[in-house]
Each structure stands twice: as C-alpha cells, then as structure tokens.
C-alpha atoms as a PDB file:
ATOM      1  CA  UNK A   1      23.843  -3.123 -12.002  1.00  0.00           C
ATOM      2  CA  UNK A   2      24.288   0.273 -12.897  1.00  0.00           C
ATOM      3  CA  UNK A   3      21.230   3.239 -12.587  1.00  0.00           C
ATOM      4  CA  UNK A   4      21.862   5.738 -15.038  1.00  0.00           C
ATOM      5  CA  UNK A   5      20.100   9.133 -15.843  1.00  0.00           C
ATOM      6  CA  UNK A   6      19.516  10.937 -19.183  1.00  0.00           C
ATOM      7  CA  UNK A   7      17.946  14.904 -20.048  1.00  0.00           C
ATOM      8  CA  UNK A   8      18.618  14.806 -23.486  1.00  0.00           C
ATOM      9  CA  UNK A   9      16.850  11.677 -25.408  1.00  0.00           C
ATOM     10  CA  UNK A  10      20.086   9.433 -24.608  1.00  0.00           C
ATOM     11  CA  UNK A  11      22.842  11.596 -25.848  1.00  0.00           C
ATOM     12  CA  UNK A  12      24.705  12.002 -22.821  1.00  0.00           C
ATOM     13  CA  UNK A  13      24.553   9.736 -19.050  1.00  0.00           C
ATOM     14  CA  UNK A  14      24.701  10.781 -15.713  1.00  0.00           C
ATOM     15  CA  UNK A  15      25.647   7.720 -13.313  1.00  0.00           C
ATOM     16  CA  UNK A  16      23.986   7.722 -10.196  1.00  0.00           C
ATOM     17  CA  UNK A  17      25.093   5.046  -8.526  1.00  0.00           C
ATOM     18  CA  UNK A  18      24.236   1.217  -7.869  1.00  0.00           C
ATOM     19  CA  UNK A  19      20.692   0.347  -9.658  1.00  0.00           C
ATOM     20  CA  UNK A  20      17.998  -1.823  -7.908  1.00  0.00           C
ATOM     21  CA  UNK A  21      16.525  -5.199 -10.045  1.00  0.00           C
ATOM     22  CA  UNK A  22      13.221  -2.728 -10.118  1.00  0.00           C
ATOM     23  CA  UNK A  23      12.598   1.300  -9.999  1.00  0.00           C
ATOM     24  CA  UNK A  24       8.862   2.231  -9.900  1.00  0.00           C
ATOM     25  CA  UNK A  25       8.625   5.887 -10.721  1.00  0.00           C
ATOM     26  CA  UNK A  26       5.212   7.818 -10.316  1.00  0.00           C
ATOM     27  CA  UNK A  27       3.578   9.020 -13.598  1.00  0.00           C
ATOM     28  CA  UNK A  28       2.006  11.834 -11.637  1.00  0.00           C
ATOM     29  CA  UNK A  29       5.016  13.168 -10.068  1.00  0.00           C
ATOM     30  CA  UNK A  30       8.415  11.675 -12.085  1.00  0.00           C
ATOM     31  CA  UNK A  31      10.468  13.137  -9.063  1.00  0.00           C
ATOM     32  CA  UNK A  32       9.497  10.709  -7.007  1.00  0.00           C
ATOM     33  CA  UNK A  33      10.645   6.825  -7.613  1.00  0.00           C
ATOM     34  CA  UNK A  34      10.870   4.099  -4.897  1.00  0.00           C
ATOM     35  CA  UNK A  35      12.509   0.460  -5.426  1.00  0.00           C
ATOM     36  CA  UNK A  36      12.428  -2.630  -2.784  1.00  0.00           C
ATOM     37  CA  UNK A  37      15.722  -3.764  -1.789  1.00  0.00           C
ATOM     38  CA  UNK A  38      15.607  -6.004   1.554  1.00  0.00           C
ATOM     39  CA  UNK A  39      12.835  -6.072   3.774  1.00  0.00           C
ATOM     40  CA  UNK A  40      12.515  -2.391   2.645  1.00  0.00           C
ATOM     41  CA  UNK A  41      11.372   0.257  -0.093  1.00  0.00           C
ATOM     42  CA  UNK A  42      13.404   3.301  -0.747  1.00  0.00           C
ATOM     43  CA  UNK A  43      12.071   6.368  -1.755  1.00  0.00           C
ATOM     44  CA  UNK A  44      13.626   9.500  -4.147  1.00  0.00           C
ATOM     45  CA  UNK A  45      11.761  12.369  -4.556  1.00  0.00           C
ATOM     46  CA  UNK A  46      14.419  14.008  -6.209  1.00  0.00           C
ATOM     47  CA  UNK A  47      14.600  12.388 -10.128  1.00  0.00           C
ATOM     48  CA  UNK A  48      16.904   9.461  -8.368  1.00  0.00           C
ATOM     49  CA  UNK A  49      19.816  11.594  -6.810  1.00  0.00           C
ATOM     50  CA  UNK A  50      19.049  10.419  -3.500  1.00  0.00           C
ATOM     51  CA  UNK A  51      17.077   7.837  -1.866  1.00  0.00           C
ATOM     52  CA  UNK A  52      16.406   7.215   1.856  1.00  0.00           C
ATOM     53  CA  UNK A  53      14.081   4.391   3.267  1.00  0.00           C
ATOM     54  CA  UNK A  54      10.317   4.813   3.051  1.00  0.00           C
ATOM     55  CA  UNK A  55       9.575   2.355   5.134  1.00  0.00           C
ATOM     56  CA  UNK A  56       9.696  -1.506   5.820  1.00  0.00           C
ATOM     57  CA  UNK A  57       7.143  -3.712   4.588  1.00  0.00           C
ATOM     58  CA  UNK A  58       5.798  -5.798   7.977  1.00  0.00           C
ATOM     59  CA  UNK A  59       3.352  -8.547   8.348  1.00  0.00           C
ATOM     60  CA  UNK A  60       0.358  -8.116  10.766  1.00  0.00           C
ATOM     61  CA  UNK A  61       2.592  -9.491  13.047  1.00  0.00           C
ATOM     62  CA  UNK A  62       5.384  -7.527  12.838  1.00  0.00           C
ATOM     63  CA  UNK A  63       7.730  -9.630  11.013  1.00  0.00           C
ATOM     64  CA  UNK A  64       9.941  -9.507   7.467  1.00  0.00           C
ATOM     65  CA  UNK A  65      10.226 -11.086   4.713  1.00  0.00           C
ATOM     66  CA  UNK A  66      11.702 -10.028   1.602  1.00  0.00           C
ATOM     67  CA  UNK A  67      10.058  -7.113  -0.640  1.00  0.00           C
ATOM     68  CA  UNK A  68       9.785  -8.230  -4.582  1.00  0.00           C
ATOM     69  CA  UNK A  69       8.362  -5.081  -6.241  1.00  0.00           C
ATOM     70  CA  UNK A  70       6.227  -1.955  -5.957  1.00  0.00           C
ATOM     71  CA  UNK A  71       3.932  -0.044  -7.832  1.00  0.00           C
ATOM     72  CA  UNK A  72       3.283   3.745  -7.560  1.00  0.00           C
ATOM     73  CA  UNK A  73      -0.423   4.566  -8.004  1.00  0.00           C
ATOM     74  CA  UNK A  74      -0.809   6.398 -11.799  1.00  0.00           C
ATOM     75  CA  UNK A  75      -2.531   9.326 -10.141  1.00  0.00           C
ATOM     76  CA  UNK A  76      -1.599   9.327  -6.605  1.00  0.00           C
ATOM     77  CA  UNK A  77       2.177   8.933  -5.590  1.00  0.00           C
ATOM     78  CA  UNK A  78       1.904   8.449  -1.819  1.00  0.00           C
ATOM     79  CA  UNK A  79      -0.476   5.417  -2.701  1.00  0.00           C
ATOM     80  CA  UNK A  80       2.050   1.852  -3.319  1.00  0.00           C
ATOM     81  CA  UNK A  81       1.726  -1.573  -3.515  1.00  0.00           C
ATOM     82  CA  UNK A  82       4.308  -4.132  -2.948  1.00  0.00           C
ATOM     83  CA  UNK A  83       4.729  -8.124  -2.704  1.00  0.00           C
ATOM     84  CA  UNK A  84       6.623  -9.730  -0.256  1.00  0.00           C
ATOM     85  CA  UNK A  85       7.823 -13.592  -0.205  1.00  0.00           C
ATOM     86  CA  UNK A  86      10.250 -15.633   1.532  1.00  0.00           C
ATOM     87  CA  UNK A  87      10.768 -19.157   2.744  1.00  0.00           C
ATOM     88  CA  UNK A  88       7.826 -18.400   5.589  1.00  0.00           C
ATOM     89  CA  UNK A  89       5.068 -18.494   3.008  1.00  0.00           C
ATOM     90  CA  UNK A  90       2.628 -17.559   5.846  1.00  0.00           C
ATOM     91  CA  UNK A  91       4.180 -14.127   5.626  1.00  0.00           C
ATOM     92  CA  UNK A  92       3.953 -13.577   1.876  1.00  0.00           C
ATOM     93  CA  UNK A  93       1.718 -10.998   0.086  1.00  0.00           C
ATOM     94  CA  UNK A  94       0.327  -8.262  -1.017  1.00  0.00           C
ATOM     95  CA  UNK A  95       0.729  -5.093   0.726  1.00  0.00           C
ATOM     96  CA  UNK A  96      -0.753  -1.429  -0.046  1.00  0.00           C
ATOM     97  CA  UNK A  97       0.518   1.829   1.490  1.00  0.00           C
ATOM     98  CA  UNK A  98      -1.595   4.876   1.338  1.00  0.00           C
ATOM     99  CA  UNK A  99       0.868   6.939   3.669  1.00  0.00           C
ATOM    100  CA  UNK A 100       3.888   6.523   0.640  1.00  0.00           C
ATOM    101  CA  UNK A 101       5.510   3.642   2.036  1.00  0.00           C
ATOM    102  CA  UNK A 102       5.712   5.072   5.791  1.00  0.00           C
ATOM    103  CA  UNK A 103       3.008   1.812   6.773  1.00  0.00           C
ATOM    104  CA  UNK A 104       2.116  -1.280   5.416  1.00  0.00           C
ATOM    105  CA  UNK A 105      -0.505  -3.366   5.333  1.00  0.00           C
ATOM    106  CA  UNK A 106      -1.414  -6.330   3.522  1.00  0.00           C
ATOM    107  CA  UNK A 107      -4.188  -6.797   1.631  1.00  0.00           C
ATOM    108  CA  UNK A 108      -3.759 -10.669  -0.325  1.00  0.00           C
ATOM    109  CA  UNK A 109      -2.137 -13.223   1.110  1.00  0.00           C
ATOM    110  CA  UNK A 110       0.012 -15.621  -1.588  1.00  0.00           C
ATOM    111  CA  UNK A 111       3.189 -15.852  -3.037  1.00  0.00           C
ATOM    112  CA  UNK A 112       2.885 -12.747  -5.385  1.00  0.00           C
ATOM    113  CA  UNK A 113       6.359 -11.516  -6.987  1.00  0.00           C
ATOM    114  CA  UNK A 114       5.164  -8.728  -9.051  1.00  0.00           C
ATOM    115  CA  UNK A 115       2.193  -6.106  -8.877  1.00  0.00           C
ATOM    116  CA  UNK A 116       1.377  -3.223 -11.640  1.00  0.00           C
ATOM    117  CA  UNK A 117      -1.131  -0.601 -11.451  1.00  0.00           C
ATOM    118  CA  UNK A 118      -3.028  -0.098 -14.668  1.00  0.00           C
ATOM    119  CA  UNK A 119      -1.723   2.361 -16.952  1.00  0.00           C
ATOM    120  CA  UNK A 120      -5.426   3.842 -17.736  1.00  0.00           C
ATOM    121  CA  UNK A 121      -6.950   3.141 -14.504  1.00  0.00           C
ATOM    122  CA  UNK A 122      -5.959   4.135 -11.032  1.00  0.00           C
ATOM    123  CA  UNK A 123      -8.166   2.025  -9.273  1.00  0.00           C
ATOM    124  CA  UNK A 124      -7.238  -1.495 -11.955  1.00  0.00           C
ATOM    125  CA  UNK A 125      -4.217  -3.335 -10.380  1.00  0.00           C
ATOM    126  CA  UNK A 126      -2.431  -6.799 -11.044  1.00  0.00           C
ATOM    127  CA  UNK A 127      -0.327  -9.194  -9.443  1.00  0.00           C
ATOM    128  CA  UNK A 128       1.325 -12.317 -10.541  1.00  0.00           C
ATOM    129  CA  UNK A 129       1.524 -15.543  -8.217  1.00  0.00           C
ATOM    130  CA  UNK A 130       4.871 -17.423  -8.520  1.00  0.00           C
ATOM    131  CA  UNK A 131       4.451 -20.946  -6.684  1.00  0.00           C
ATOM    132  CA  UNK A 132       1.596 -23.408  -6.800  1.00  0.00           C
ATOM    133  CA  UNK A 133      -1.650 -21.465  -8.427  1.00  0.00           C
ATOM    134  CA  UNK A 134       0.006 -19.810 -11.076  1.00  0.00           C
ATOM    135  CA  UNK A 135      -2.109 -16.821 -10.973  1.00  0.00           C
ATOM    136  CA  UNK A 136      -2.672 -13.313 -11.802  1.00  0.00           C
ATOM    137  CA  UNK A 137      -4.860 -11.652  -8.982  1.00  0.00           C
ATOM    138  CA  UNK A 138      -6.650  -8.264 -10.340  1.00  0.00           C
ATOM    139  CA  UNK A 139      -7.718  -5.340  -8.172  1.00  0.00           C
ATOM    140  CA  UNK A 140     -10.729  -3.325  -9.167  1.00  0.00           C
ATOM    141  CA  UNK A 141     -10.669  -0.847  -6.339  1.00  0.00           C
ATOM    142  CA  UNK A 142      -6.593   0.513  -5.685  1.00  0.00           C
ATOM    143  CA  UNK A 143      -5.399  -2.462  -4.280  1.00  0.00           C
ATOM    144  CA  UNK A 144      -7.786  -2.583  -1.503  1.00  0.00           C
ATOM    145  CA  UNK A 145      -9.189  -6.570  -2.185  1.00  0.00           C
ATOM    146  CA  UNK A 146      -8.413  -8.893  -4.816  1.00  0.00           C
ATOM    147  CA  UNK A 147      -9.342 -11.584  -7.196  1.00  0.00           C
ATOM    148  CA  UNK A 148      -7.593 -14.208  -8.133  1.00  0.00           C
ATOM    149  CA  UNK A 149      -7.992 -14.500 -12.402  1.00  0.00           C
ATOM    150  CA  UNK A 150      -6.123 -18.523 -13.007  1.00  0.00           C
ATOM    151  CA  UNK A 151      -3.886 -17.954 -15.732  1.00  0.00           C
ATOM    152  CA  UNK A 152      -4.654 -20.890 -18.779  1.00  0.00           C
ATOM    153  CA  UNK A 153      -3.222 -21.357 -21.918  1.00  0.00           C
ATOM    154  CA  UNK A 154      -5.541 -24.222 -23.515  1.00  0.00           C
ATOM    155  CA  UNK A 155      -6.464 -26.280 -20.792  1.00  0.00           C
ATOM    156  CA  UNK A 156      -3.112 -26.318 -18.555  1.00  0.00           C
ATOM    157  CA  UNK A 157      -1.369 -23.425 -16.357  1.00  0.00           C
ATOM    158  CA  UNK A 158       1.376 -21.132 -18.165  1.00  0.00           C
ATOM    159  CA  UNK A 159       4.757 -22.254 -17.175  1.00  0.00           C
ATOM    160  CA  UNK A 160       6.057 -19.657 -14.749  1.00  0.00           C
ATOM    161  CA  UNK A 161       9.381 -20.406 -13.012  1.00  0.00           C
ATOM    162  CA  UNK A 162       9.472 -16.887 -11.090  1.00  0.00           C
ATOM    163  CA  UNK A 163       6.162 -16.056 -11.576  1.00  0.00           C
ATOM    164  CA  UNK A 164       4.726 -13.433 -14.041  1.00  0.00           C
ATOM    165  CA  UNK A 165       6.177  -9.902 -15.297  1.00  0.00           C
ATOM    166  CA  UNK A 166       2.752  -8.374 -15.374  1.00  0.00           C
ATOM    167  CA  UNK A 167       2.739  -4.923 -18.497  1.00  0.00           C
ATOM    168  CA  UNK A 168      -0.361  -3.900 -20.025  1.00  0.00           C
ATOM    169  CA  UNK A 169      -0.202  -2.136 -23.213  1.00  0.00           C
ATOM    170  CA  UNK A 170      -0.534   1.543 -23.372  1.00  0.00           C
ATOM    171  CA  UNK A 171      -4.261   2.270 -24.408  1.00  0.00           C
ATOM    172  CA  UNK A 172      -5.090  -1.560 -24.036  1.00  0.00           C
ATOM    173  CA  UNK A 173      -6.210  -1.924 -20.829  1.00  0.00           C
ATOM    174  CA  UNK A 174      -7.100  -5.633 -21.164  1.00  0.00           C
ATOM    175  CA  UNK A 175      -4.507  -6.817 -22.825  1.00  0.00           C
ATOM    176  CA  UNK A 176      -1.528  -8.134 -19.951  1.00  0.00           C
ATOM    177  CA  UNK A 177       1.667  -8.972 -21.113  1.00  0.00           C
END
C-alpha cells in the first residue's frame, strides 16, 4: 500500500510513503491524521508528511494487543477512539483518548474492529463487534459508555466475517452503512 497526497482535485500526486490499512483525519483540523499500526497509533499533524507515535493503546493492566482503527472526534482532534483485539480476548476493546492518543483507556470491553464518530454529532459514536454477538455498540455521550444495538436482518444476525465497516451517510445520521 501506497499513501498518496493531492492539492489540485487529483491532477497531480505527491507520494508520501508506505500507507496504513486505515488513516483517520480530523474534520476540525485536516492537518492532523493518526492511523493504528501495531500495538500503536501514529499521529501527523502536518497534512501526512510526517508521523511519529501518539501513543500505545494499553489495557488496565498494562498489556497489548493489537490496535484495529481510530476515530478522530468531528469537533475535537485531541479526543480518539480506537479498538483493540487479539487472540487474548480478555484484552479486547474499546478505548477513548481525550489527551490525543498520549493515554488510553478503555471504555467497552468486546471484540470491536471498527469505531466511527458520527458525522453530525460529536457526542454519537459506533462500533462494530466482529466475533460471537455480531453487534454494533452506539455511544451517545463521546465514547464515554456504550450500548450494544444487535444487528438483525429478519430474524437472524448479518453475516460478518471481520466484523462491520461502520459509515453513516452525510446528513443521515441514522442511517449506518
């Protein structure tokens, strides 16, 4: 993988160097971008020409697992979120960082791969469960606490392999792709 930057609308490419599976980038500020790699989340605060470790994401107890994804708050860029997962499930989670990324804590315990902020709504957050529930957990105060919302289509669970790629549309805050 390959990041790449544009100025123009696409008519000409800067390469930048290797690109992560995942690059959050903060609507507030669109200097500043982080991306998990590891057990930790890097942080550019300079449109993606450099990036340097924010911080690791740590259990209560001090111990790693690997980081999935992370969301940048819509209005506040020091304020992420991030899953972790790994073969000790009694590590995985949800984690939130007010401090951007410097500490972790967590916040949901689960198997969560993937966590969005709402578009519309600073304080509206999802995350999608990849093993055993099948479900999409939805913060109504920044990450803070969470409920879990058991994805159905008809009567059984969706089919999730690697758990759900949580988007909602732009303007349609209830509707989660």
């Amino acid at each position: 993988w390959e990041l790449f930057k544009s100025t123009n609308g696409g008519e000409s490419w800067t390469r930048l160097g290797s690109a992560p599976r995942q690059i959050a980038i903060s609507p507030s500020s669109p200097a500043q971008m982080y991306y998990p790699s590891g057990y930790n989340v890097y942080r550019s605060q300079n449109e993606g020409q450099t990036f340097s470790i924010a911080g690791q994401v740590r259990t209560p107890g001090g111990d790693l697992n690997g980081v999935n994804s992370v969301a940048v708050n819509p209005t506040n860029p020091s304020q992420l979120l991030a899953t972790m997962t790994g073969p000790n499930s009694l590590l995985n989670g949800i984690f939130q960082s007010t401090n951007g990324g410097a500490s972790w804590v967590r916040v949901q315990e689960g198997n969560n791969v993937s966590v969005r902020y709402s578009r519309n709504n600073p304080m509206e957050a999802w995350a999608g469960d990849c093993c055993g529930n099948l479900s999409v957990y939805r913060s109504i105060n920044g990450g803070a606490s969470w409920s879990n919302v058991r994805v159905r289509e008809g009567t059984r669970s969706l089919p999730f392999t690697r758990g759900p790629m949580l988007r909602s549309l732009p303007g349609h805050t209830q509707t989660i792709l």
